[in-house]
PDB file of N, CA and C in Angstrom:
ATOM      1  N   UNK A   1       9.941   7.979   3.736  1.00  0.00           N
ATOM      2  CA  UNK A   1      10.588   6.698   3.545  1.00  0.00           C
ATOM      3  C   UNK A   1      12.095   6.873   3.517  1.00  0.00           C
ATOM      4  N   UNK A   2      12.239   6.030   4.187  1.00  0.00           N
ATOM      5  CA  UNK A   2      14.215   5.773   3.802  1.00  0.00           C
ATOM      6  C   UNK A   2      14.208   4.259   3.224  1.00  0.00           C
ATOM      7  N   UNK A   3      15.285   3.988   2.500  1.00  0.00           N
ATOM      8  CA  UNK A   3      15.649   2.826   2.087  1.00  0.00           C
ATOM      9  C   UNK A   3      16.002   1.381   3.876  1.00  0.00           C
ATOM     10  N   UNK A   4      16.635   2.050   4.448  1.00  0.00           N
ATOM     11  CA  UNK A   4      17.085   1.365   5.631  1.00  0.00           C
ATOM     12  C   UNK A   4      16.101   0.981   6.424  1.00  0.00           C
ATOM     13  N   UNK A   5      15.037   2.046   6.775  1.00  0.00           N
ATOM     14  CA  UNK A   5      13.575   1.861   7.301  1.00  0.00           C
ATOM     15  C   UNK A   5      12.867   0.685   6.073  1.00  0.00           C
ATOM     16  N   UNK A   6      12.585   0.610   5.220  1.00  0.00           N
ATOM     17  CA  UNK A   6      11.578  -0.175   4.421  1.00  0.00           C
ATOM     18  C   UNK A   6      12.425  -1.476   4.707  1.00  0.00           C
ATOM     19  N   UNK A   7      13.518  -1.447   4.212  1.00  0.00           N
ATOM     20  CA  UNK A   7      14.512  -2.926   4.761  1.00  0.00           C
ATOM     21  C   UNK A   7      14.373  -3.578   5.836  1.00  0.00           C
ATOM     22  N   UNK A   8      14.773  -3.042   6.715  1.00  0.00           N
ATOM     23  CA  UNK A   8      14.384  -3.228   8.028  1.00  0.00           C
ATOM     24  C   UNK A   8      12.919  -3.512   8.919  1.00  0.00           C
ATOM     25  N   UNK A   9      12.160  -2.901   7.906  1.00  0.00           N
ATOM     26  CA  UNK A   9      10.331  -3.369   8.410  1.00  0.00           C
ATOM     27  C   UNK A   9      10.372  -4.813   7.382  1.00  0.00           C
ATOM     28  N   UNK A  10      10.704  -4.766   6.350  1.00  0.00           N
ATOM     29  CA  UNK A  10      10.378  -5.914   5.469  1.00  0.00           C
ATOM     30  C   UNK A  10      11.285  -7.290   6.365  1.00  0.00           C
ATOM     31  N   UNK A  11      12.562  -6.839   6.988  1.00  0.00           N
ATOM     32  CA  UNK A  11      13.033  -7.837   7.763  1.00  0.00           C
ATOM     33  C   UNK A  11      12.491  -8.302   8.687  1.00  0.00           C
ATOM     34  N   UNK A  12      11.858  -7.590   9.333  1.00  0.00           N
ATOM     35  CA  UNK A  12      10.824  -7.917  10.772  1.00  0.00           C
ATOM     36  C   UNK A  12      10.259  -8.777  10.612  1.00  0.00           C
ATOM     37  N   UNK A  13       9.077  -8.619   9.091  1.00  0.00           N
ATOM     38  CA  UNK A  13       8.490  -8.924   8.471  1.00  0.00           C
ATOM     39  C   UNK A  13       8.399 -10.469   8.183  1.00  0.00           C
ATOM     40  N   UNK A  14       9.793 -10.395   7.675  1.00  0.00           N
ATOM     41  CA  UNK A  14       9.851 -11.858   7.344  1.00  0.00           C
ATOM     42  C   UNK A  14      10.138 -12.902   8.139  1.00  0.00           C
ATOM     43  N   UNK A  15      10.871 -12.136   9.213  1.00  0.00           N
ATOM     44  CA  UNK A  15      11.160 -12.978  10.593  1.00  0.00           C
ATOM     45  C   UNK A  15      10.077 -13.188  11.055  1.00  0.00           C
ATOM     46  N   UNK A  16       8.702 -12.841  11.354  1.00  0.00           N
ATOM     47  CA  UNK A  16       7.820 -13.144  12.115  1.00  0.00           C
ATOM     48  C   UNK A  16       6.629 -13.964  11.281  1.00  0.00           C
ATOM     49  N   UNK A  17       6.986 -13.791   9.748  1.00  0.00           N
ATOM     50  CA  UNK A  17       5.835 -14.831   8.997  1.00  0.00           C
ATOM     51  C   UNK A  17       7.179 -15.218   7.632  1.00  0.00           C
ATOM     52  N   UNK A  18       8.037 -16.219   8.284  1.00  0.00           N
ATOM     53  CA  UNK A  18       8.938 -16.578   7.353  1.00  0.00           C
ATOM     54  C   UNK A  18       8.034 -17.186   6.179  1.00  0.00           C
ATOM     55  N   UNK A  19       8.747 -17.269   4.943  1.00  0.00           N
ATOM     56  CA  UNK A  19       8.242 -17.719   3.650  1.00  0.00           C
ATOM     57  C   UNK A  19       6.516 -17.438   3.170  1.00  0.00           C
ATOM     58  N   UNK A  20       6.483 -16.348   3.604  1.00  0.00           N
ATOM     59  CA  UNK A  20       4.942 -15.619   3.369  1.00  0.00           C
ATOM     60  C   UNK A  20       5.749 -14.561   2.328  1.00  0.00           C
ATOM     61  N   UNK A  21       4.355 -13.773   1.258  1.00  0.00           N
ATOM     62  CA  UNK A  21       4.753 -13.097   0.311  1.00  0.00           C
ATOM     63  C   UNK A  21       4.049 -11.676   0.840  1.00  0.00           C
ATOM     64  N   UNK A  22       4.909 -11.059   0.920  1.00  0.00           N
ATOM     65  CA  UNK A  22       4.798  -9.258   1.628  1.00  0.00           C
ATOM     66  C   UNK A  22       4.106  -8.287   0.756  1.00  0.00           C
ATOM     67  N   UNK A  23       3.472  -8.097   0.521  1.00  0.00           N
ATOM     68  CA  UNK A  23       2.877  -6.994   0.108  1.00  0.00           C
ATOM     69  C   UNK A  23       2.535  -5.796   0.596  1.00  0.00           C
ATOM     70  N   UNK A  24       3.012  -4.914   0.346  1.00  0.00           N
ATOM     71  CA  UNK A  24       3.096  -3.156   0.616  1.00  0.00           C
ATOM     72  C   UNK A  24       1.693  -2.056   0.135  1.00  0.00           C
ATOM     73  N   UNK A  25       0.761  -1.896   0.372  1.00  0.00           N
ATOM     74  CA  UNK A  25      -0.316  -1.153  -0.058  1.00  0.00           C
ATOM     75  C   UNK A  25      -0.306   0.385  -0.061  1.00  0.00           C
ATOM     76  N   UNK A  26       0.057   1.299  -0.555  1.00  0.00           N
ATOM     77  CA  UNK A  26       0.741   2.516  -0.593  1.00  0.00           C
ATOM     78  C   UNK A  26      -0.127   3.701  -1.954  1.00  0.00           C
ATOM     79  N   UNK A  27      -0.339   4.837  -1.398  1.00  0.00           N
ATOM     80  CA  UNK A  27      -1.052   5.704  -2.410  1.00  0.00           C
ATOM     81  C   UNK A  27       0.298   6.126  -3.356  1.00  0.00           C
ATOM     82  N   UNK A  28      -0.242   6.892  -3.947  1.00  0.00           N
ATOM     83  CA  UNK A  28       1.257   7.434  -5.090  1.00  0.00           C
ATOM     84  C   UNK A  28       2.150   8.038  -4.906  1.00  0.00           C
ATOM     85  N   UNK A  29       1.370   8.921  -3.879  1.00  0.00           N
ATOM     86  CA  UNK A  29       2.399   9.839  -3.439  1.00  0.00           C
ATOM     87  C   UNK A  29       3.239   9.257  -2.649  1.00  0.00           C
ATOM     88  N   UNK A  30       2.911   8.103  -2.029  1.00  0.00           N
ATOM     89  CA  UNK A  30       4.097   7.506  -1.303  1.00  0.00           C
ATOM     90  C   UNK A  30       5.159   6.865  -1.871  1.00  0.00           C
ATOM     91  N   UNK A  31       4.185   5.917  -3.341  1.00  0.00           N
ATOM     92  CA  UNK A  31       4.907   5.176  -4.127  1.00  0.00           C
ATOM     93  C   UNK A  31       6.507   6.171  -4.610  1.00  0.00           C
ATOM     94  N   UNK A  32       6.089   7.612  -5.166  1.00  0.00           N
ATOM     95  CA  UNK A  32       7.121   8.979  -5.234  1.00  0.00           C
ATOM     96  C   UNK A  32       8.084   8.342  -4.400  1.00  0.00           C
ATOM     97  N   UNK A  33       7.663   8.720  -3.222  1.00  0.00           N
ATOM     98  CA  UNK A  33       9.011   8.627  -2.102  1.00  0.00           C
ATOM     99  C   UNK A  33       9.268   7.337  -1.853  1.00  0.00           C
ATOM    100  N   UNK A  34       8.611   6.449  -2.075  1.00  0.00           N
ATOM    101  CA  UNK A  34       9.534   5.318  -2.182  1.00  0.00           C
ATOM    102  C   UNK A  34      10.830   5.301  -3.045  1.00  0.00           C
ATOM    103  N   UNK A  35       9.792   4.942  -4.375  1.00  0.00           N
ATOM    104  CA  UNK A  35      10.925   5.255  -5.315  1.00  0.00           C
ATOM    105  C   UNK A  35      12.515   6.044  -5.325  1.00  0.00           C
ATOM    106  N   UNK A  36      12.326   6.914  -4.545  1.00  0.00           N
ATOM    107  CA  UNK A  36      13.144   8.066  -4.427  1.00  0.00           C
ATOM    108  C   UNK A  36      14.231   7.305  -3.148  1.00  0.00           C
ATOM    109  N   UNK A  37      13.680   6.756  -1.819  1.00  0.00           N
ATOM    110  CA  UNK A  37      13.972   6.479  -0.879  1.00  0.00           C
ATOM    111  C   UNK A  37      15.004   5.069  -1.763  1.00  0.00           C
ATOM    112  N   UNK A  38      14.610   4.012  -2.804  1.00  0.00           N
ATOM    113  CA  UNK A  38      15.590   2.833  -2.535  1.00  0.00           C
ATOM    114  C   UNK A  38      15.952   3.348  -4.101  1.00  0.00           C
ATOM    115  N   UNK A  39      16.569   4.602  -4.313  1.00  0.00           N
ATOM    116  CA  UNK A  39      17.068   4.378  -5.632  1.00  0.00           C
ATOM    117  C   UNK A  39      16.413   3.564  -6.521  1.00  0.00           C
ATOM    118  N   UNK A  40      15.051   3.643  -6.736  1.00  0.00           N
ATOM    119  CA  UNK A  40      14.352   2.818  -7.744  1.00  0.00           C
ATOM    120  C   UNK A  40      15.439   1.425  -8.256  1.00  0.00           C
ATOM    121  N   UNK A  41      15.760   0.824  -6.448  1.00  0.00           N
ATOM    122  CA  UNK A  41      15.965  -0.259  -6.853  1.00  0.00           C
ATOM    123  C   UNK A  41      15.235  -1.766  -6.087  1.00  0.00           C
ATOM    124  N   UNK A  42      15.428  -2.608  -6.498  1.00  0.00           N
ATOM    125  CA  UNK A  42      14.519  -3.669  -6.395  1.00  0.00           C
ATOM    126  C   UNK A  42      14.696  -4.311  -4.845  1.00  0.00           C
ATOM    127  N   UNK A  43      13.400  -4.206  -4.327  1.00  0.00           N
ATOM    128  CA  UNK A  43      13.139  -5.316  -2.819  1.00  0.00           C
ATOM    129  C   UNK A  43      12.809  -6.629  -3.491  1.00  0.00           C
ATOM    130  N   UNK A  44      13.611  -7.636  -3.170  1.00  0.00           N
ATOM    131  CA  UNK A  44      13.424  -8.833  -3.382  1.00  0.00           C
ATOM    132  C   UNK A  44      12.040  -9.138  -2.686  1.00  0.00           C
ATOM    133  N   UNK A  45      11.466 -10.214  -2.875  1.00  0.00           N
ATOM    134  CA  UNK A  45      10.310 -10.102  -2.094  1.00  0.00           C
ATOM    135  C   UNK A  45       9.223  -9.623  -1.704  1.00  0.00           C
ATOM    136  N   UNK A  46       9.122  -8.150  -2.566  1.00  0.00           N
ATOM    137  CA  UNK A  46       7.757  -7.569  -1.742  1.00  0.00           C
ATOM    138  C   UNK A  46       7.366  -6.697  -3.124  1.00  0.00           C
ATOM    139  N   UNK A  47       5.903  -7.042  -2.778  1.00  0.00           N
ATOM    140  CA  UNK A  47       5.012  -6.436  -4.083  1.00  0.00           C
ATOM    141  C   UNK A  47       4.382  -5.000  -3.489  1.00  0.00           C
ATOM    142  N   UNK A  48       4.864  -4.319  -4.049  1.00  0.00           N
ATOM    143  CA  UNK A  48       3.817  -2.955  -3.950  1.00  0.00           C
ATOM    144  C   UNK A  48       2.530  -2.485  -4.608  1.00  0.00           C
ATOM    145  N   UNK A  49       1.377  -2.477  -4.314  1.00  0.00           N
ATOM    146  CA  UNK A  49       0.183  -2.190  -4.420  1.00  0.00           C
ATOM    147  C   UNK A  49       0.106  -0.897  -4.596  1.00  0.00           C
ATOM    148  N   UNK A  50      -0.092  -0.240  -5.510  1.00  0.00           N
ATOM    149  CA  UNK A  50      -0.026   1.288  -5.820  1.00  0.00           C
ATOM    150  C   UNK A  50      -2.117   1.929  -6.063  1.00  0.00           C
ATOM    151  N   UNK A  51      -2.251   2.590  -5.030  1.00  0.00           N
ATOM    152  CA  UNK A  51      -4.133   3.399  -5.248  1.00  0.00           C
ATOM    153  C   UNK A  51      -3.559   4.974  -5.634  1.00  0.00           C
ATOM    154  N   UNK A  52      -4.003   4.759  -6.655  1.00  0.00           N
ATOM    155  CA  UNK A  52      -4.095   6.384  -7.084  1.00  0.00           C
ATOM    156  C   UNK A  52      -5.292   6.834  -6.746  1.00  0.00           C
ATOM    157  N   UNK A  53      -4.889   8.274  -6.944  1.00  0.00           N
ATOM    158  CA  UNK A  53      -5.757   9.032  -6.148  1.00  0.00           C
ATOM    159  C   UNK A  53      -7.425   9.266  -7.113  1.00  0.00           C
ATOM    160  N   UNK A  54      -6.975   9.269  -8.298  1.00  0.00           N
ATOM    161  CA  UNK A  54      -8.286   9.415  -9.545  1.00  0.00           C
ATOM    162  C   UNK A  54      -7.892   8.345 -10.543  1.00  0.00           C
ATOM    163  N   UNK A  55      -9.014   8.021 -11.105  1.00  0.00           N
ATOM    164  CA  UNK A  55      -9.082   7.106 -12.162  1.00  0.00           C
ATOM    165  C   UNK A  55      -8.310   7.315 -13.950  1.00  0.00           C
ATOM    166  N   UNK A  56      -7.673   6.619 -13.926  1.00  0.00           N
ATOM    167  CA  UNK A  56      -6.849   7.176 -15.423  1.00  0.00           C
ATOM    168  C   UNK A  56      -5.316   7.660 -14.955  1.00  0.00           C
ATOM    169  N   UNK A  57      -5.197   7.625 -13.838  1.00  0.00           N
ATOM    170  CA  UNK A  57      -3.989   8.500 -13.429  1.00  0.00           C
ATOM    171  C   UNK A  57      -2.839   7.281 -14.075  1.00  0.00           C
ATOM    172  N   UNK A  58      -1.190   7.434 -14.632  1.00  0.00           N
ATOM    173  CA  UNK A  58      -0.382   6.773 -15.498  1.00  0.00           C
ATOM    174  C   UNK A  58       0.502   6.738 -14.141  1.00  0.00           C
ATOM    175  N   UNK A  59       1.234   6.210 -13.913  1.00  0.00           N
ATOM    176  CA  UNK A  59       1.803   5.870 -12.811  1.00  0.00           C
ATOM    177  C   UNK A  59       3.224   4.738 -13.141  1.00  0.00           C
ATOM    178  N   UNK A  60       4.358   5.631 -13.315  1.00  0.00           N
ATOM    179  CA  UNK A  60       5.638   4.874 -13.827  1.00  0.00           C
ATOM    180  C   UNK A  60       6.160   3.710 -12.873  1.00  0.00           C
ATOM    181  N   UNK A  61       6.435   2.791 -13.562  1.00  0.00           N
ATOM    182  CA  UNK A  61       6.708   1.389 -12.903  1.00  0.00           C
ATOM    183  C   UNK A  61       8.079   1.046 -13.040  1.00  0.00           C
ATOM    184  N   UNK A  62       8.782   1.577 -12.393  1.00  0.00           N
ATOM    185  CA  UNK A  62      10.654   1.070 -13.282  1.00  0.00           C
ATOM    186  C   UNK A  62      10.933  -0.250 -13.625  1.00  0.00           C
ATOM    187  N   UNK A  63      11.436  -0.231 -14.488  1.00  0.00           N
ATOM    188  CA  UNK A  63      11.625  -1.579 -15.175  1.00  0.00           C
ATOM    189  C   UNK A  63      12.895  -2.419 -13.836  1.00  0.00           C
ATOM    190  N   UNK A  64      12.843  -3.322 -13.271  1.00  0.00           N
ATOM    191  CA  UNK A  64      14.040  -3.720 -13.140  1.00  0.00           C
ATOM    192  C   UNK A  64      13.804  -3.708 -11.244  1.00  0.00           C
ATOM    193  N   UNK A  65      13.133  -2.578 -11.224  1.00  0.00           N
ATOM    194  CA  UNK A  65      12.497  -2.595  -9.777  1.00  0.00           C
ATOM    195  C   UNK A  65      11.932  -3.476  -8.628  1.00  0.00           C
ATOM    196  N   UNK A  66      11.524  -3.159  -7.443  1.00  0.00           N
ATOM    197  CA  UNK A  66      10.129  -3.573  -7.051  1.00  0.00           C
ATOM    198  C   UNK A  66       9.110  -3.819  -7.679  1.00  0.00           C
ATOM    199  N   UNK A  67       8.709  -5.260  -7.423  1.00  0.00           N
ATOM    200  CA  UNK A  67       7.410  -5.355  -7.821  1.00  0.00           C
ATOM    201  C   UNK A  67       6.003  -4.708  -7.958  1.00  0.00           C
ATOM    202  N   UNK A  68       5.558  -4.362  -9.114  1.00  0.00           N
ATOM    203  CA  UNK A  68       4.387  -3.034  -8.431  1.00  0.00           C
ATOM    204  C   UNK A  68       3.537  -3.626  -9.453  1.00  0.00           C
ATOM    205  N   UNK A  69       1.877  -3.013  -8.859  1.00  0.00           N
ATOM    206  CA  UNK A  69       0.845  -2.737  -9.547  1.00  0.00           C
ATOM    207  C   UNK A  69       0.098  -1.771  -9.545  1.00  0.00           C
ATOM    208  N   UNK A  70      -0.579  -1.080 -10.521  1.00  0.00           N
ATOM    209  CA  UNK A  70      -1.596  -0.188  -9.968  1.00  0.00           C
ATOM    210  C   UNK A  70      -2.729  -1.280  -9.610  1.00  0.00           C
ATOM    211  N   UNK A  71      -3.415  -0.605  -8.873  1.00  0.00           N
ATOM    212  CA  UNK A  71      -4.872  -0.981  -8.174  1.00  0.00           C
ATOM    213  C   UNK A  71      -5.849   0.409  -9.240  1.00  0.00           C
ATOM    214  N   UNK A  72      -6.636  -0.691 -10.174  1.00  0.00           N
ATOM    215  CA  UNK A  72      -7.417   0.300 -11.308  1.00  0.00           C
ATOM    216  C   UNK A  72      -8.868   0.664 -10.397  1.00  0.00           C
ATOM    217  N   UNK A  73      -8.804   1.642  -9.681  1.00  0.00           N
ATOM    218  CA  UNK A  73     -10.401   1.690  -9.382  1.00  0.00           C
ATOM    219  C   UNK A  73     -10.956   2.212 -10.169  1.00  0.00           C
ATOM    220  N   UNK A  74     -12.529   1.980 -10.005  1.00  0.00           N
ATOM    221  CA  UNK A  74     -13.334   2.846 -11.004  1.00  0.00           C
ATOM    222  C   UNK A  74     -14.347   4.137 -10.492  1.00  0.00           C
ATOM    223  N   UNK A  75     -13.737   4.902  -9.494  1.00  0.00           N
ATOM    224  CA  UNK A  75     -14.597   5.536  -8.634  1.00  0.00           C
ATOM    225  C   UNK A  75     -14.135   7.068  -8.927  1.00  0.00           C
ATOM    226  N   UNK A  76     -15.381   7.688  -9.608  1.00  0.00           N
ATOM    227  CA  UNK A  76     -14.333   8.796 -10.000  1.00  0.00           C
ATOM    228  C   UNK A  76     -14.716  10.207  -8.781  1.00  0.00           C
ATOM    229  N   UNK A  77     -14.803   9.351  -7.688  1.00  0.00           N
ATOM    230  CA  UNK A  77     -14.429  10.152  -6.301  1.00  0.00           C
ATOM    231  C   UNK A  77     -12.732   9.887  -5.813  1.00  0.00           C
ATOM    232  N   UNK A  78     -12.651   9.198  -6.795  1.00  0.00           N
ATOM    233  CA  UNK A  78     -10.743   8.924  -6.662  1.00  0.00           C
ATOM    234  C   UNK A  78     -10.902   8.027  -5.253  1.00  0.00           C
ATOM    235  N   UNK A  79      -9.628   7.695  -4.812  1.00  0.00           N
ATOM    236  CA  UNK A  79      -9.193   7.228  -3.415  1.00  0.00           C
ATOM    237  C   UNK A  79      -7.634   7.508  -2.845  1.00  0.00           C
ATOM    238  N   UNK A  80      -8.672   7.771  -1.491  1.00  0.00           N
ATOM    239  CA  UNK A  80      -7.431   8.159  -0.676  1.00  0.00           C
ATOM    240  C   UNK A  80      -7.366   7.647   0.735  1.00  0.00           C
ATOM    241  N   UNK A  81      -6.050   6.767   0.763  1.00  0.00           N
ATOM    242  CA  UNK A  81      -5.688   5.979   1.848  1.00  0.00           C
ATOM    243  C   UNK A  81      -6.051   6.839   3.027  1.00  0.00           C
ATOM    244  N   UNK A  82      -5.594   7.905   3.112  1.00  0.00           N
ATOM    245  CA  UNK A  82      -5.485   8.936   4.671  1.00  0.00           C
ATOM    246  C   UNK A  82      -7.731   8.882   4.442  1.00  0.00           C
ATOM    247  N   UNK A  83      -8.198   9.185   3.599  1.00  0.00           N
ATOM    248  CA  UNK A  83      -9.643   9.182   3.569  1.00  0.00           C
ATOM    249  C   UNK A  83     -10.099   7.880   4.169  1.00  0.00           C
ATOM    250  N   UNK A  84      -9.690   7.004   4.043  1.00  0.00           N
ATOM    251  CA  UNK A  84      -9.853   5.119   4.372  1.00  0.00           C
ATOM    252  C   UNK A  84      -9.554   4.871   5.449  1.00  0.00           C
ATOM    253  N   UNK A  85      -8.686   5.554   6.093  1.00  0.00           N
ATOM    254  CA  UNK A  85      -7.915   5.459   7.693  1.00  0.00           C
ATOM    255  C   UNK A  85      -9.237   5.837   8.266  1.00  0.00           C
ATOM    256  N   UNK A  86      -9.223   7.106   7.773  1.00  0.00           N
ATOM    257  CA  UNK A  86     -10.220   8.208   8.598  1.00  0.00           C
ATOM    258  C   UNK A  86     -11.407   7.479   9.306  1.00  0.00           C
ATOM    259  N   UNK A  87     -12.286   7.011   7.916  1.00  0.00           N
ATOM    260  CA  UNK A  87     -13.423   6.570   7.937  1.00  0.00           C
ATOM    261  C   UNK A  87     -13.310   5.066   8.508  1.00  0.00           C
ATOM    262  N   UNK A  88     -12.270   4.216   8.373  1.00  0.00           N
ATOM    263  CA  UNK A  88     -12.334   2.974   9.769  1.00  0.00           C
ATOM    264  C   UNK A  88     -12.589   3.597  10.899  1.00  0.00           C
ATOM    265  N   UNK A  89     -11.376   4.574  11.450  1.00  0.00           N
ATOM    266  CA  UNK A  89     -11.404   5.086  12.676  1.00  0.00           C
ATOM    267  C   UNK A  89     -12.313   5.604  13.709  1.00  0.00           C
ATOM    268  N   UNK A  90     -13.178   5.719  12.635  1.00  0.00           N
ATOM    269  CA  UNK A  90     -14.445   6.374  12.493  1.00  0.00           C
ATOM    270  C   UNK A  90     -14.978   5.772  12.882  1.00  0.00           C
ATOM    271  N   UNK A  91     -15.262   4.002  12.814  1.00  0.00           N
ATOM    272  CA  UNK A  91     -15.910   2.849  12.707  1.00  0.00           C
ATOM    273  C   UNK A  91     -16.834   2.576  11.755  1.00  0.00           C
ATOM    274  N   UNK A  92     -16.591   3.449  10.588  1.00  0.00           N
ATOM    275  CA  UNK A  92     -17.685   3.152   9.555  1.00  0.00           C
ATOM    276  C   UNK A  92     -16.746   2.178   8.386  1.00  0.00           C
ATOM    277  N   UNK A  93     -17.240   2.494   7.060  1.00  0.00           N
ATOM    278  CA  UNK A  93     -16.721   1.237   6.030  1.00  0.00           C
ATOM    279  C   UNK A  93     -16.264   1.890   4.864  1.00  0.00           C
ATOM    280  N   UNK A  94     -15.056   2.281   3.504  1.00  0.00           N
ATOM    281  CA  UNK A  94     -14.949   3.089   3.518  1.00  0.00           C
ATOM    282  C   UNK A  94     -15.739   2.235   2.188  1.00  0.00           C
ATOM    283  N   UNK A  95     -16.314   2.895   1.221  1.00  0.00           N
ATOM    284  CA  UNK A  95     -16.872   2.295   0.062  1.00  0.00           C
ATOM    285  C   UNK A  95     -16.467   2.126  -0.790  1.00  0.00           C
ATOM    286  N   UNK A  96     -15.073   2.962  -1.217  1.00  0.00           N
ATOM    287  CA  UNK A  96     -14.582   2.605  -2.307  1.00  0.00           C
ATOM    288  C   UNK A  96     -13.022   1.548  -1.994  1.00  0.00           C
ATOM    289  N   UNK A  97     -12.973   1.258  -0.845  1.00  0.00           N
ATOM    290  CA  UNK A  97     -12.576  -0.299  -0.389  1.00  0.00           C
ATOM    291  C   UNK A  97     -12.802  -1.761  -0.583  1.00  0.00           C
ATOM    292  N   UNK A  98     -12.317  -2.424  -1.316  1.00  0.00           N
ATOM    293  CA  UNK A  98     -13.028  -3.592  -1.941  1.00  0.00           C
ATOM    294  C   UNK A  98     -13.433  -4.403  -0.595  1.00  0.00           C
ATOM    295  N   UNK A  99     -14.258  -5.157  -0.517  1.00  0.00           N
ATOM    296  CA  UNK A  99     -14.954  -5.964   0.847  1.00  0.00           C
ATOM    297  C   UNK A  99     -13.612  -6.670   1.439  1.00  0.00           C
ATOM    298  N   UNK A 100     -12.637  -7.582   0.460  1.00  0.00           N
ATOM    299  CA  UNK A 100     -11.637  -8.375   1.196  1.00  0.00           C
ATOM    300  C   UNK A 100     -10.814  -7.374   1.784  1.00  0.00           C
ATOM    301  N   UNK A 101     -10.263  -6.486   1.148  1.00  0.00           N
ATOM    302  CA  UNK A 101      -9.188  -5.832   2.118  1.00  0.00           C
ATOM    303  C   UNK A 101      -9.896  -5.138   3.394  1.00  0.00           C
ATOM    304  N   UNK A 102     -11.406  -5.096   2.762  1.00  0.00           N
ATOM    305  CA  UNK A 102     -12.180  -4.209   4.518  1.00  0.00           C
ATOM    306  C   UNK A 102     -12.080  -5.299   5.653  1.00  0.00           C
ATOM    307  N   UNK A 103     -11.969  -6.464   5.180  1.00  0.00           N
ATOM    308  CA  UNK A 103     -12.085  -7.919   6.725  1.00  0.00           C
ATOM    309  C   UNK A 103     -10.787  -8.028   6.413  1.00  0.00           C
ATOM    310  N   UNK A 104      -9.664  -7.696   5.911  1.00  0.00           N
ATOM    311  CA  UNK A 104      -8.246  -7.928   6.581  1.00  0.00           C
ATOM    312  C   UNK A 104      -8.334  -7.012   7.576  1.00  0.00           C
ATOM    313  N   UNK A 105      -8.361  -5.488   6.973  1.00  0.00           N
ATOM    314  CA  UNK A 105      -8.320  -4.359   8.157  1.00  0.00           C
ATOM    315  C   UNK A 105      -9.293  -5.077   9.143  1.00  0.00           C
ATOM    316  N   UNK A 106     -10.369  -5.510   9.014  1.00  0.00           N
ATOM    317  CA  UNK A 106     -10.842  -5.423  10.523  1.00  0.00           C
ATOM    318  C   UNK A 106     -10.858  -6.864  11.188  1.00  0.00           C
ATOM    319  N   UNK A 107     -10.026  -7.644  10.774  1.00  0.00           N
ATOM    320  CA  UNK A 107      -9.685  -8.864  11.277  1.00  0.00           C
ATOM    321  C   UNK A 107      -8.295  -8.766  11.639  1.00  0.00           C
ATOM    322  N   UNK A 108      -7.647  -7.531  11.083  1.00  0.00           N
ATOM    323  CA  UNK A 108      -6.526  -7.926  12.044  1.00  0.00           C
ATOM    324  C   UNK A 108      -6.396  -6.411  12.740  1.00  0.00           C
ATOM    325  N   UNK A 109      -7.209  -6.125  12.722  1.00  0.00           N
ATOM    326  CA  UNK A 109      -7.522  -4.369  13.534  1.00  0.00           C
ATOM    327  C   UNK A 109      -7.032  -3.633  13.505  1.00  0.00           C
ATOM    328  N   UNK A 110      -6.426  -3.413  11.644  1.00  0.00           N
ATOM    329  CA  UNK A 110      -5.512  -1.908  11.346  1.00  0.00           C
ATOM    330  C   UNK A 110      -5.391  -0.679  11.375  1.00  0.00           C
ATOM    331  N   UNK A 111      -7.052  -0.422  11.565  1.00  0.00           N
ATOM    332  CA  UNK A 111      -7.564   0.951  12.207  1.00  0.00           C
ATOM    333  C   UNK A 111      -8.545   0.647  13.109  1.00  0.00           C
ATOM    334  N   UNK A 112      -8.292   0.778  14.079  1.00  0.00           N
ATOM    335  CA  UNK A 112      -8.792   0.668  15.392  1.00  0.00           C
ATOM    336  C   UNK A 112     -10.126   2.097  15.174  1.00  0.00           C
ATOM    337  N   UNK A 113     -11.470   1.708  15.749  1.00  0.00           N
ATOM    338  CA  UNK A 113     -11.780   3.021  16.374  1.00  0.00           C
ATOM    339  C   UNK A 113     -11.617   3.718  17.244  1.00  0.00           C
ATOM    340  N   UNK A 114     -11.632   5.322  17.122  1.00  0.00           N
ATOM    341  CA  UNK A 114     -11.056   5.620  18.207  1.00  0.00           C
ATOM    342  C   UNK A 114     -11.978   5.655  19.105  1.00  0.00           C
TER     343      UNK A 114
END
């Protein structure tokens, strides 16, 4: 992540679905380099969705920041986005994917099979 890159996608963003609310879906380790990338400082506009990788994991939220949440799963096979890619790509379903975000991905065809 760079700060200029996330800006710049979130601008696209908004140009092509003006006054829609952006949401960012991101594992932790990315959330890290986010953080790191905008000076843990605040995107107007866009909520970040944080999946940790195991259940219980504490996950710092800066005060003052981007909007964030953890996403609490209860799967103590943990989750992992690159695992979720995989298994669309795959053309299968991944299970510890809640059903709505599985018909966004495949209604708007975020992992294609290969």
């Amino acid at each position: 992540f760079r700060d200029d890159d996330m800006r710049g996608v979130i601008e696209r963003i908004r140009e092509l679905h003006p006054g829609k609310e952006i949401y960012q879906v991101m594992g932790e380790d990315s959330y890290e380099r986010f953080l790191e990338a905008t000076n843990r400082k605040k995107i107007p506009g866009v909520t970040i969705v944080i999946l940790p990788r195991k259940v219980g994991v504490d996950i710092e939220i800066p005060p003052g920041g981007t909007a964030a949440y953890v996403f609490r799963h209860t799967s103590e096979a943990g989750f992992s986005s690159s695992a979720a890619r995989k298994i669309f790509m795959e053309g299968g379903t991944p299970y510890f994917v809640p059903p709505e975000v599985v018909a966004v991905a495949r209604r708007e065809n975020l992992y294609p099979p290969r």
